[in-house]
N, C-alpha and C. Protein backbone atom coordinates (compact mmCIF):
# COMPACT_ATOMS: atom_id res chain seq x y z
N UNK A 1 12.90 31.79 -31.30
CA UNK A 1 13.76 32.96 -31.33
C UNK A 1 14.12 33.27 -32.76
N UNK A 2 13.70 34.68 -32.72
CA UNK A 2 14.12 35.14 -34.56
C UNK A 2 15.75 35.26 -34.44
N UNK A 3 16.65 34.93 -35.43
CA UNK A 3 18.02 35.24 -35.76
C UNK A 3 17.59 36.26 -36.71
N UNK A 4 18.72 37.90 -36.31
CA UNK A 4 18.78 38.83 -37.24
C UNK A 4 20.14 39.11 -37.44
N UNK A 5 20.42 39.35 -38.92
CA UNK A 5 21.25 39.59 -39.12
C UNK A 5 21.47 40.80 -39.89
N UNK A 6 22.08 41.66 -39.88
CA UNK A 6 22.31 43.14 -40.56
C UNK A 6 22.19 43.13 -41.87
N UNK A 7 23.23 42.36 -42.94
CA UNK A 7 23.40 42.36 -44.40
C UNK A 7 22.19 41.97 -45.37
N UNK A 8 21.61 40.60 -44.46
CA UNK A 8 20.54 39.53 -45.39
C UNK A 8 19.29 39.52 -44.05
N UNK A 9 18.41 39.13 -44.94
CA UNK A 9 17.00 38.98 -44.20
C UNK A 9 16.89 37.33 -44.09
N UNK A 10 16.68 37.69 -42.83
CA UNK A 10 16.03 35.79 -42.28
C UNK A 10 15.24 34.96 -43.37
N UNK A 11 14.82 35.18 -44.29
CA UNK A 11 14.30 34.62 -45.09
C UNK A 11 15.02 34.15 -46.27
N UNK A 12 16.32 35.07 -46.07
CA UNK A 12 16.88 34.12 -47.86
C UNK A 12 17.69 33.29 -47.66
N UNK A 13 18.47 32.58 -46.44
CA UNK A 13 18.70 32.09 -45.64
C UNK A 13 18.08 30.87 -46.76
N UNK A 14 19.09 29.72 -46.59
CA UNK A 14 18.89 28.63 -47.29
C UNK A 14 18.45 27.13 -46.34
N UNK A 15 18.92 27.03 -44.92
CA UNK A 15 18.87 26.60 -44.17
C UNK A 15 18.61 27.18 -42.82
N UNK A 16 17.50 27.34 -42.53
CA UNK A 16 16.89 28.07 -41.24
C UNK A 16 16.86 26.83 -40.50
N UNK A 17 16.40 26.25 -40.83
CA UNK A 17 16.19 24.83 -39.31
C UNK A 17 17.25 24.71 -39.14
N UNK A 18 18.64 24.35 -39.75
CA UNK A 18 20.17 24.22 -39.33
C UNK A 18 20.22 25.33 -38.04
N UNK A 19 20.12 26.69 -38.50
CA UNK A 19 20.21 27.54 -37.70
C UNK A 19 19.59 27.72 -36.10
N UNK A 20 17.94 27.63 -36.53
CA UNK A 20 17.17 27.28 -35.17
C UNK A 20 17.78 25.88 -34.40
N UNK A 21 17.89 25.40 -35.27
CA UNK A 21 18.36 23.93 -33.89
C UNK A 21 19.62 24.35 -33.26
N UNK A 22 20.19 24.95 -34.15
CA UNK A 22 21.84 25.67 -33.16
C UNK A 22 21.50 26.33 -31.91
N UNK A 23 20.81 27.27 -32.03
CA UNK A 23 20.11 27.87 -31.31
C UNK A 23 20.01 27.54 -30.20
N UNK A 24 18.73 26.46 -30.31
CA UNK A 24 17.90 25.95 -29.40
C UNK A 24 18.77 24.67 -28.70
N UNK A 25 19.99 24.01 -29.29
CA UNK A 25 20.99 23.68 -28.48
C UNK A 25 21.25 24.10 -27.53
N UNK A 26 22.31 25.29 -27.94
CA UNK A 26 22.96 26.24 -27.17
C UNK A 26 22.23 26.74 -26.34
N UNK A 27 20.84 27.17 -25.97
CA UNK A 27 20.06 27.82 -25.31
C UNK A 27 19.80 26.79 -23.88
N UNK A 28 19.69 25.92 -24.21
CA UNK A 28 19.29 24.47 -23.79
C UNK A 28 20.58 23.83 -22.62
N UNK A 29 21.88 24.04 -23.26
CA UNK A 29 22.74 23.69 -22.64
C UNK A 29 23.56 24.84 -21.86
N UNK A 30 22.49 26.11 -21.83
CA UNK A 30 22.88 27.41 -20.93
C UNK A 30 24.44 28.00 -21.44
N UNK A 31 25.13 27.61 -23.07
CA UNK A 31 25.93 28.34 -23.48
C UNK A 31 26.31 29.78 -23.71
N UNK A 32 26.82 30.35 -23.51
CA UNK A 32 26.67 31.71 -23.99
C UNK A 32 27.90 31.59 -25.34
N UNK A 33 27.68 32.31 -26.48
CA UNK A 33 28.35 32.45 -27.76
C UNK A 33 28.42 33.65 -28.22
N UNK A 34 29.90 33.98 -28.23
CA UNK A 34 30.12 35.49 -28.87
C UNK A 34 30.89 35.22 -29.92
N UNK A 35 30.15 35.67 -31.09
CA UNK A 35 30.91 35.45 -32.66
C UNK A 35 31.36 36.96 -33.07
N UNK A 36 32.30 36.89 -33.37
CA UNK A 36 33.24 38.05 -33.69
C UNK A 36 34.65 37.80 -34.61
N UNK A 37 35.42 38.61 -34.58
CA UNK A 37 36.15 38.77 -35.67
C UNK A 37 38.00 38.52 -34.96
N UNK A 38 38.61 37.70 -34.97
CA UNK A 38 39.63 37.91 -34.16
C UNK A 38 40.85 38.86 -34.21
N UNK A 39 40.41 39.22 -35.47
CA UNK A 39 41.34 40.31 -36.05
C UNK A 39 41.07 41.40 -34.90
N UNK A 40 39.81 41.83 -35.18
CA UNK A 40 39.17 43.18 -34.35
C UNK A 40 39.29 42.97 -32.89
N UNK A 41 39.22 41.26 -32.42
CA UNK A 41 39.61 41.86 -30.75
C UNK A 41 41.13 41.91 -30.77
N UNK A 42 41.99 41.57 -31.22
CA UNK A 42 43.61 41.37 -30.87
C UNK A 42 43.92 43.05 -30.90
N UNK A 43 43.44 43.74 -32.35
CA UNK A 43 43.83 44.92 -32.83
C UNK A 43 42.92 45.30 -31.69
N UNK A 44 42.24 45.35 -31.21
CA UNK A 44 41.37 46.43 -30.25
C UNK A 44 42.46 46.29 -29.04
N UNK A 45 43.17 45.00 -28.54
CA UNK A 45 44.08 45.07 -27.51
C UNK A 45 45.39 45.67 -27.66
N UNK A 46 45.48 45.74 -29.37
CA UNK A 46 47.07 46.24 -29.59
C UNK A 46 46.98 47.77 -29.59
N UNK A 47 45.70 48.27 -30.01
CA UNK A 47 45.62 50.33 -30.26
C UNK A 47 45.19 50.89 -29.06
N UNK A 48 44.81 49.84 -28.21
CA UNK A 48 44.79 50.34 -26.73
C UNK A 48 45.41 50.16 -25.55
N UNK A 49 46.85 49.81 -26.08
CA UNK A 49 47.98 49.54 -25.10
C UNK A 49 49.20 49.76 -26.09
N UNK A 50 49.31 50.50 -26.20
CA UNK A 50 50.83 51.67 -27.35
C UNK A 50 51.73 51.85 -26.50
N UNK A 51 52.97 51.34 -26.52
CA UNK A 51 54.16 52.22 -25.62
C UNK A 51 54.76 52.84 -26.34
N UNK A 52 55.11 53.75 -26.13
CA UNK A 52 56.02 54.97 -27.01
C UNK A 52 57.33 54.76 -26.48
N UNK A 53 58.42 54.65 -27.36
CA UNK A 53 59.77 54.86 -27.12
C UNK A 53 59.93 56.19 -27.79
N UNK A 54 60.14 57.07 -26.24
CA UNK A 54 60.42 58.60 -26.72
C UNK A 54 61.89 59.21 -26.87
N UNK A 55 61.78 59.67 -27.89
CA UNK A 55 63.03 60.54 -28.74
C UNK A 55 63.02 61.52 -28.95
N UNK A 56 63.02 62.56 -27.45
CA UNK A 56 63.35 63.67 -27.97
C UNK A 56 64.31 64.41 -27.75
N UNK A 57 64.67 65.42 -28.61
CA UNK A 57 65.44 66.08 -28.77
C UNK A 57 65.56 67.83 -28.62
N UNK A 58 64.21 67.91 -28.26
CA UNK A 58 64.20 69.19 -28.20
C UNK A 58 62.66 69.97 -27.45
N UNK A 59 62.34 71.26 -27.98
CA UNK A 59 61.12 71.69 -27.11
C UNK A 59 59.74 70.09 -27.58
N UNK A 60 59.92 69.98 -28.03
CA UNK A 60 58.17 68.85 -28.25
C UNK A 60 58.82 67.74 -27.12
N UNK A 61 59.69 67.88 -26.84
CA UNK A 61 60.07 66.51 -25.86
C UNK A 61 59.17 67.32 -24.64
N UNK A 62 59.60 68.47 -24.27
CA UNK A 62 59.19 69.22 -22.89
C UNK A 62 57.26 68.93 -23.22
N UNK A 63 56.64 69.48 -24.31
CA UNK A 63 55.67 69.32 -24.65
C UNK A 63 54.87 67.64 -24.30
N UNK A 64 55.83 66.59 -24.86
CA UNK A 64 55.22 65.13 -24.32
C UNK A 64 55.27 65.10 -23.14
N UNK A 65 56.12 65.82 -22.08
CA UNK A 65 56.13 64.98 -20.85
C UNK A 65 54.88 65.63 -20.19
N UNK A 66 54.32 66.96 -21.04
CA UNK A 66 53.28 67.38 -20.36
C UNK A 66 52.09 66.41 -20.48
N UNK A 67 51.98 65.06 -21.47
CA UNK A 67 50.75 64.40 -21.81
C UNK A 67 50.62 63.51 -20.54
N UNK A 68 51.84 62.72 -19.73
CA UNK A 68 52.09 62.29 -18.56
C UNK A 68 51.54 62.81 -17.60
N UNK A 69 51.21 63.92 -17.03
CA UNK A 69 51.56 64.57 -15.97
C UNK A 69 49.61 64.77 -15.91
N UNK A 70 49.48 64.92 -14.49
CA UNK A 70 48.14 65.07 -14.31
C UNK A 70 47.06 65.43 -15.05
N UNK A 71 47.74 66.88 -15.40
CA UNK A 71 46.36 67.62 -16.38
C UNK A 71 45.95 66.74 -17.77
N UNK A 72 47.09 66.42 -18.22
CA UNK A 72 46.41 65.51 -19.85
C UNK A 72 46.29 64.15 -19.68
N UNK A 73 47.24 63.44 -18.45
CA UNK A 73 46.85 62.31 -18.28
C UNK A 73 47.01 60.93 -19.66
N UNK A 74 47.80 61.24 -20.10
CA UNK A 74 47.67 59.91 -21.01
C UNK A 74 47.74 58.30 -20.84
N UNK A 75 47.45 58.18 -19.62
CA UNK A 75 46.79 56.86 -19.24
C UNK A 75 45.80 56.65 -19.55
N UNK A 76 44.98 57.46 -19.90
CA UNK A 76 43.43 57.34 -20.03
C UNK A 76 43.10 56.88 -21.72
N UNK A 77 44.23 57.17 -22.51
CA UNK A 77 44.27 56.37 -23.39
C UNK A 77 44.82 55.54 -23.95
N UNK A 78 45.94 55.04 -22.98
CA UNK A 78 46.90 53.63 -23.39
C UNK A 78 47.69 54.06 -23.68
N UNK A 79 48.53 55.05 -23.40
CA UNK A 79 49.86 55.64 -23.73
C UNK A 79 50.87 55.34 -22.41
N UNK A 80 50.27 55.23 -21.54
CA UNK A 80 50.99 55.30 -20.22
C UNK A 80 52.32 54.92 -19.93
N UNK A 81 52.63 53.78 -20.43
CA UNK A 81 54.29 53.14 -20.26
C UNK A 81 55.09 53.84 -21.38
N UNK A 82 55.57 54.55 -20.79
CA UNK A 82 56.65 55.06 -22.01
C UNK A 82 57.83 54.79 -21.85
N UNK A 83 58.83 54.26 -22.40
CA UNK A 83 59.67 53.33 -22.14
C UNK A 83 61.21 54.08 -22.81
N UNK A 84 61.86 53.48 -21.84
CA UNK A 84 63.16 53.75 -22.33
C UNK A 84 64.10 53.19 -23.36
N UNK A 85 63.57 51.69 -23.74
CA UNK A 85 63.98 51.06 -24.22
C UNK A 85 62.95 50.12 -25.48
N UNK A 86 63.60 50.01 -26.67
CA UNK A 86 62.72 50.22 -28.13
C UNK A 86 62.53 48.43 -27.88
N UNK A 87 63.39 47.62 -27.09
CA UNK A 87 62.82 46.13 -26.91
C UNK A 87 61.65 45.77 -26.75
N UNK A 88 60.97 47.01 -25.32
CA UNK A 88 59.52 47.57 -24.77
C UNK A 88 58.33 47.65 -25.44
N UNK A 89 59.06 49.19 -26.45
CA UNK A 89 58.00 49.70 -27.10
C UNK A 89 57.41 49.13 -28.27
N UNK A 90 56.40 49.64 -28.93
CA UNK A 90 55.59 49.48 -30.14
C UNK A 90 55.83 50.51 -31.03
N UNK A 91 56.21 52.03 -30.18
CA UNK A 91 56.24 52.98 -31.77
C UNK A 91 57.36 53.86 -31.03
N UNK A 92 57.92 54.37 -31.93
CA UNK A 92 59.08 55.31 -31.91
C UNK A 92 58.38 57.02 -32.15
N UNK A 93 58.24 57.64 -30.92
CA UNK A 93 57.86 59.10 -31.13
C UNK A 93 58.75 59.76 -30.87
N UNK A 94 59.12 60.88 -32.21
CA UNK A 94 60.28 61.16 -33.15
C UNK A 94 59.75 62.88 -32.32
N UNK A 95 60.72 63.56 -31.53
CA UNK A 95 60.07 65.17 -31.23
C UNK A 95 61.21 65.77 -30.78
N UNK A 96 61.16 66.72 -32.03
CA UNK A 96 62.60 67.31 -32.07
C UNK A 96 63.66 67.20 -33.15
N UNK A 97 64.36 68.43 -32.89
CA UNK A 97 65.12 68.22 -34.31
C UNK A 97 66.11 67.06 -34.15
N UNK A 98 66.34 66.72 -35.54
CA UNK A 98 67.22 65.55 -35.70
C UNK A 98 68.36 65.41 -36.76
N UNK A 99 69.50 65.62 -36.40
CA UNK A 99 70.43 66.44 -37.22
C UNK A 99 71.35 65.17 -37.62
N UNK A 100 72.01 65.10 -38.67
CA UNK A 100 72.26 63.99 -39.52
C UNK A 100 73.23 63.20 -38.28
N UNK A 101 74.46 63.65 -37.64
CA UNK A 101 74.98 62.69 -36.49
C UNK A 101 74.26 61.68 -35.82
N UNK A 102 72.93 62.29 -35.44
CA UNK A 102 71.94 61.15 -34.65
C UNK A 102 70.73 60.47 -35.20
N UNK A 103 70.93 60.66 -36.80
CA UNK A 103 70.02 59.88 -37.71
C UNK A 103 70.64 58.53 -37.92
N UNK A 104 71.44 58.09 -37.74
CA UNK A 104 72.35 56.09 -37.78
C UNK A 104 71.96 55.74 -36.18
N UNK A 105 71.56 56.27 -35.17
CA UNK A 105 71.19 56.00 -33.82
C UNK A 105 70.33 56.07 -33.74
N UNK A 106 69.37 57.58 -34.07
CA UNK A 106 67.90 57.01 -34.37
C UNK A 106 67.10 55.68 -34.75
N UNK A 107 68.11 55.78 -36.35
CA UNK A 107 67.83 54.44 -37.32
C UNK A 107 67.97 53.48 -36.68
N UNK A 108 69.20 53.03 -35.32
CA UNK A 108 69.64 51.74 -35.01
C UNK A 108 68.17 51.21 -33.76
N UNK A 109 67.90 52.31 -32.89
CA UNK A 109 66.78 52.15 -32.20
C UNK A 109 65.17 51.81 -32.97
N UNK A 110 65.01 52.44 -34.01
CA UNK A 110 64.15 51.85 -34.58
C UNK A 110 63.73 50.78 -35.30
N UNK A 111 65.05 49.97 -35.50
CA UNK A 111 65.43 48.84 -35.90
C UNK A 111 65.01 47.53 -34.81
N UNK A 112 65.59 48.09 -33.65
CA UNK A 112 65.72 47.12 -32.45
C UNK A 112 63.92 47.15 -31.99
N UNK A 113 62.96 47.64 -32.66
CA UNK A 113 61.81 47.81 -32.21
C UNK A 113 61.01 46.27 -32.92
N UNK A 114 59.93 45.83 -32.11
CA UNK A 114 59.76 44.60 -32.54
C UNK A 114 58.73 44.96 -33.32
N UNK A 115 58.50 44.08 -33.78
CA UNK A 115 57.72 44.13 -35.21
C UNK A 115 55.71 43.62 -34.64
N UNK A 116 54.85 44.34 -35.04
CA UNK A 116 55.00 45.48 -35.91
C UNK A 116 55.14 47.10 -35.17
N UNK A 117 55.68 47.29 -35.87
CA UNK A 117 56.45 48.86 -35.25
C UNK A 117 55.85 49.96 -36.15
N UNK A 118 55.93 51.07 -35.45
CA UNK A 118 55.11 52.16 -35.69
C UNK A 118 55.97 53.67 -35.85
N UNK A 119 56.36 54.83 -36.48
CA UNK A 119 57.09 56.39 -36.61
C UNK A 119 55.78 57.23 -35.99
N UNK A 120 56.29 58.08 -34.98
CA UNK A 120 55.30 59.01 -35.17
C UNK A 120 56.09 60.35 -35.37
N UNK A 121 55.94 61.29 -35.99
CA UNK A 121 57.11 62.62 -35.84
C UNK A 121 55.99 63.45 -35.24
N UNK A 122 56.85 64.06 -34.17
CA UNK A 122 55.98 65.06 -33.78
C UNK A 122 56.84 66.70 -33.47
N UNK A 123 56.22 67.85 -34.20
CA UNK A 123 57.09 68.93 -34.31
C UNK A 123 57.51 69.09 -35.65
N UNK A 124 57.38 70.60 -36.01
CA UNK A 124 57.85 70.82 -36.95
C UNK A 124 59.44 70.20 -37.57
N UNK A 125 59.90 70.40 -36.51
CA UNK A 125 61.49 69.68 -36.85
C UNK A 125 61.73 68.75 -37.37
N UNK A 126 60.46 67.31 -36.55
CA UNK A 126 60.65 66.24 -37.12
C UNK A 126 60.04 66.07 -38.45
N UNK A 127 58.83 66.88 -38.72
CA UNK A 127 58.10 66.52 -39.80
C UNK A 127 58.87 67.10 -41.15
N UNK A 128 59.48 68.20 -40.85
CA UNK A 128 60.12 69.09 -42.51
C UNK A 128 61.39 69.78 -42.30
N UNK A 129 61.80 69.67 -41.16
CA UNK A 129 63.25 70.20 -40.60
C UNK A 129 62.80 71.89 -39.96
N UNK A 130 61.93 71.88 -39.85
CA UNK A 130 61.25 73.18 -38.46
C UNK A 130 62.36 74.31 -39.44
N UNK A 131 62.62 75.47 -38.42
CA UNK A 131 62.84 76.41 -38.91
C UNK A 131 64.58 75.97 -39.11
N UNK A 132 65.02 75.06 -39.09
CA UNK A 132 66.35 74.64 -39.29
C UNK A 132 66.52 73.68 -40.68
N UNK A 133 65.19 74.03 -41.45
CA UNK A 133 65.21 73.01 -43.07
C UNK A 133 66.66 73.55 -43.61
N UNK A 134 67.11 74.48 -43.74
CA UNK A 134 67.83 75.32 -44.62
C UNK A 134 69.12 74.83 -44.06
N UNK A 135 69.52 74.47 -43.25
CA UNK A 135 70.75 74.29 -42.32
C UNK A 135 71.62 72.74 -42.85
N UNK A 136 72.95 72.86 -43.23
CA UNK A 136 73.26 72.02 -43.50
C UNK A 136 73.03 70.64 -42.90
N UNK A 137 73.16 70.75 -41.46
CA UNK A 137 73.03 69.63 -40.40
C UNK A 137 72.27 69.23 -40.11
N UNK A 138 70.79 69.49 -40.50
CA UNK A 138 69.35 68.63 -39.98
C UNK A 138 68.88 68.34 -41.26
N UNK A 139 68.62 67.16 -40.81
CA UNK A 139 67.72 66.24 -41.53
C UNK A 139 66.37 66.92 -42.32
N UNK A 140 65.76 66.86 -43.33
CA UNK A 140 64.45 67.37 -43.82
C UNK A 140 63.48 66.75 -43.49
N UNK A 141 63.09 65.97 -42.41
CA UNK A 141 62.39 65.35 -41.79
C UNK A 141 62.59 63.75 -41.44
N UNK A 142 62.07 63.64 -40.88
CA UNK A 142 62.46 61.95 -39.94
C UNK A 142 61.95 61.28 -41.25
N UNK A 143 61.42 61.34 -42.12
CA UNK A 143 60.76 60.14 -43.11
C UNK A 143 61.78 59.95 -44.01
N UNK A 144 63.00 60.67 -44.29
CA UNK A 144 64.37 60.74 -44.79
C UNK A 144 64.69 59.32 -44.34
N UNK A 145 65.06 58.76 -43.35
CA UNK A 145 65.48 57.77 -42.49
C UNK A 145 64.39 56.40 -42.15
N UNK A 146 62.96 57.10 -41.45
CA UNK A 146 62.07 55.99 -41.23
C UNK A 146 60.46 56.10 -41.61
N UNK A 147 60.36 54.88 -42.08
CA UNK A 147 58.66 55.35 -42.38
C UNK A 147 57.65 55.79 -41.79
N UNK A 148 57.09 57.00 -41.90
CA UNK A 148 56.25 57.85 -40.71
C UNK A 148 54.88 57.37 -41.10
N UNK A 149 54.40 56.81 -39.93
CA UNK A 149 53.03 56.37 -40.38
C UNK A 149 51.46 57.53 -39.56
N UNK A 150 52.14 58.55 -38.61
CA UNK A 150 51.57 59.35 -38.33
C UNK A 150 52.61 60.64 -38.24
N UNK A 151 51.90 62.24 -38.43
CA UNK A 151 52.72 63.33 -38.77
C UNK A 151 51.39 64.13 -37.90
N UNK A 152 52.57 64.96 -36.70
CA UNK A 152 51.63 65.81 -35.46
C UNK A 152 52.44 66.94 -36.15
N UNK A 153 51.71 68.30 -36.83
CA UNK A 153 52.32 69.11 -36.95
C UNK A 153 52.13 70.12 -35.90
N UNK A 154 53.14 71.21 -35.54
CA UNK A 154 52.96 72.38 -34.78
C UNK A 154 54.55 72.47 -33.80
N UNK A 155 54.98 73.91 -33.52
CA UNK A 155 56.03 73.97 -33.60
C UNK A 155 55.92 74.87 -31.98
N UNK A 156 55.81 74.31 -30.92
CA UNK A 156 55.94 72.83 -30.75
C UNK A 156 54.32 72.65 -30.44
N UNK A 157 53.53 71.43 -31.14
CA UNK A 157 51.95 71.43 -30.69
C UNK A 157 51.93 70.83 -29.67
N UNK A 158 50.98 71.30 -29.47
CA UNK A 158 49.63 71.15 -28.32
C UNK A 158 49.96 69.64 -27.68
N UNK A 159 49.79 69.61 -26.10
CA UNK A 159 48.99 68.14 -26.06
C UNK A 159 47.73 67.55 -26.53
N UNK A 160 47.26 68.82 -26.64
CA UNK A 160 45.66 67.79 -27.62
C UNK A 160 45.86 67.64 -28.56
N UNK A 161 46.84 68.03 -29.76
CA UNK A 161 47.06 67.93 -30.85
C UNK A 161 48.06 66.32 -31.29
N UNK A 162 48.68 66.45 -30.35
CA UNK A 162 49.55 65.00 -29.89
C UNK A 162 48.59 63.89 -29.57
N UNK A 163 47.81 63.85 -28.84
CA UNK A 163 46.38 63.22 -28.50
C UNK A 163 45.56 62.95 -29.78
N UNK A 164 45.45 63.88 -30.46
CA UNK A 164 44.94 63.57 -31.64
C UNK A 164 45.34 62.60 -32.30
N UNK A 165 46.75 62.62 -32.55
CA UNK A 165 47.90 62.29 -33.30
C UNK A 165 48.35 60.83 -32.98
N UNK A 166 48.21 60.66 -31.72
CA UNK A 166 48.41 59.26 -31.07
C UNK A 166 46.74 58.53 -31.37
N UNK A 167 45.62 58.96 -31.37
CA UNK A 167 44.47 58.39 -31.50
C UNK A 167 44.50 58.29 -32.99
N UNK A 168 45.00 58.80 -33.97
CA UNK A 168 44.86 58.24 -35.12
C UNK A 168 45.90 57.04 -35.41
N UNK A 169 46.98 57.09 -34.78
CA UNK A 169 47.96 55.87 -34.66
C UNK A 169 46.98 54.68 -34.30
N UNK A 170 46.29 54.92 -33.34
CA UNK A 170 45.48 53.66 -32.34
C UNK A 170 44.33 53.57 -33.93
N UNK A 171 43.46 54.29 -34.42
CA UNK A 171 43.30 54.28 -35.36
C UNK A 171 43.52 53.37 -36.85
N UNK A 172 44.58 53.25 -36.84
CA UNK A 172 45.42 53.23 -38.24
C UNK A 172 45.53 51.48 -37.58
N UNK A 173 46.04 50.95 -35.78
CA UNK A 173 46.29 49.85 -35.78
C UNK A 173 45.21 49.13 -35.64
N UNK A 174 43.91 49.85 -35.13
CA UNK A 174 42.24 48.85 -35.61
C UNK A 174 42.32 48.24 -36.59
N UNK A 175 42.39 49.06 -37.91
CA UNK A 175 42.05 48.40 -38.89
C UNK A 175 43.17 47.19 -39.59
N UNK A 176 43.89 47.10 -39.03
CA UNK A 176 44.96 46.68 -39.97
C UNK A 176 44.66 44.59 -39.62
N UNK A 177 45.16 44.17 -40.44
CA UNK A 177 44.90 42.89 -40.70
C UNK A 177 45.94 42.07 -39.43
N UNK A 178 46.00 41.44 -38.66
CA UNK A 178 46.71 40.95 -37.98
C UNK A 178 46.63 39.24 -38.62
N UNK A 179 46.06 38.51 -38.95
CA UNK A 179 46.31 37.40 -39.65
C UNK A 179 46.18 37.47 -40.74
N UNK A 180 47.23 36.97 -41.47
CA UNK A 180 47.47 36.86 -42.96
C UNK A 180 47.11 37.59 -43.71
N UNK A 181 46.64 37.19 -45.09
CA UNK A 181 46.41 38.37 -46.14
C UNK A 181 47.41 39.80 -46.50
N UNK A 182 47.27 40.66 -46.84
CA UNK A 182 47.87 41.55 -47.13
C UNK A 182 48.00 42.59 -45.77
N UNK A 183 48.49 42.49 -45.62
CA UNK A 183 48.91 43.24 -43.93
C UNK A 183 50.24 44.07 -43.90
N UNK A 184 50.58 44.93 -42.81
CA UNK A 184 51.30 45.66 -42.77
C UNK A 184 53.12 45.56 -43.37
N UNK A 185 53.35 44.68 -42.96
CA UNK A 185 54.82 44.44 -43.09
C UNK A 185 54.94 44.03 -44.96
N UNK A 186 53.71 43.51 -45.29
CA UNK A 186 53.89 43.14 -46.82
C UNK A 186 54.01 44.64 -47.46
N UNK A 187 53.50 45.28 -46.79
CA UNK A 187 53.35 46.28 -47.84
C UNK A 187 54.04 47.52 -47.77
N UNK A 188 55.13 47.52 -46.28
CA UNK A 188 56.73 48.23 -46.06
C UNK A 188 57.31 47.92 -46.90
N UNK A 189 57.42 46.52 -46.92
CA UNK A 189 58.18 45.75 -48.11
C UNK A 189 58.58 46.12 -49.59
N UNK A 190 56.70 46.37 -50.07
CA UNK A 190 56.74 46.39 -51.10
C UNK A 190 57.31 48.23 -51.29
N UNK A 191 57.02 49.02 -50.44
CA UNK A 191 57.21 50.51 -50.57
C UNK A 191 58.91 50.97 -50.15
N UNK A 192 59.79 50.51 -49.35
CA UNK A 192 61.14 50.57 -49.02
C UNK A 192 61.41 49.42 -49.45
N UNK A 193 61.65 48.66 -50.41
CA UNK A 193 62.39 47.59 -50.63
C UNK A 193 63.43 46.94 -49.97
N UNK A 194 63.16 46.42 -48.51
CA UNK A 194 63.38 45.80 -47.65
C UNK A 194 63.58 44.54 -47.80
């Protein structure tokens, strides 16, 4: 049996008989062996099971509950449990305006979220203070308060646009390092001096 490998050619390979006898072990003793990356399966289980702790406050709230509901269905991409409670969830989706009284409650729920935790703003409101920037009482966007690691603009957008918006979240948690090295929380750290 030839071993191929993508990067290097079977030939520069310094020890091929090491390799073939592995092989021909394993073959022998009817093993099956899947070598992979453990980073990539954990993160493949964490961006495809997201609970959203939803916060809204206004029309994009009416807009999410449409992703629930038959026609958009967001079970179909791991959104499904949406939770009432930030103990639950994994990410905090921010929809709707958010006016300085309920930015220390916001803040306290996003706090209580376990680590690693995720912002999504969705709506003009949340992202730049919607057509209420100018207004003493709202916030200039949720990133004032918490770190937004995804931004759904549209006033109020789309469920496919939200869909989008949540698949780049799932996105963003593939790649990220789940053992050691330089990984997410090091580098909140280093950006909010936490």
């Amino acid at each position: 049996m030839e071993v191929k490998i993508k990067s290097m050619k079977y030939e520069d390979f310094k020890d091929n008989e090491y390799i073939e006898q592995l092989i021909s072990e394993l073959k022998a003793s009817n093993t099956n062996v899947v070598v992979g990356c453990l980073d990539e399966v954990i993160n493949w289980g964490r961006s495809n099971s997201l609970w959203p702790l939803t916060f809204a406050t206004s029309c994009c709230g009416i807009e999410f509950m449409s992703l629930g509901a038959a026609r958009y269905d967001m079970a179909r991409f791991g959104f499904e449990v949406a939770r009432a409670s930030p103990r639950q969830a994994d990410f905090v989706m921010v929809a709707g305006t958010i006016v300085h009284r309920m930015a220390p409650v916001l803040k306290r729920l996003y706090d209580q979220l376990a680590e690693p935790k995720y912002v999504v703003a969705v709506g003009g409101c949340a992202v730049s203070g919607g057509p209420f920037k100018n207004s003493y009482h709202v916030l200039k966007g949720v990133d004032e308060i918490l770190p937004v690691d995804v931004y759904i603009p549209g006033c109020p957008p789309r469920p496919e646009a939200m869909f989008y918006g949540l698949m780049q979240l799932q996105r963003k948690v593939k790649v990220e390092k789940f053992f050691g090295g330089v990984n997410r929380q090091e580098k909140r750290e280093k950006v909010f001096g936490k």
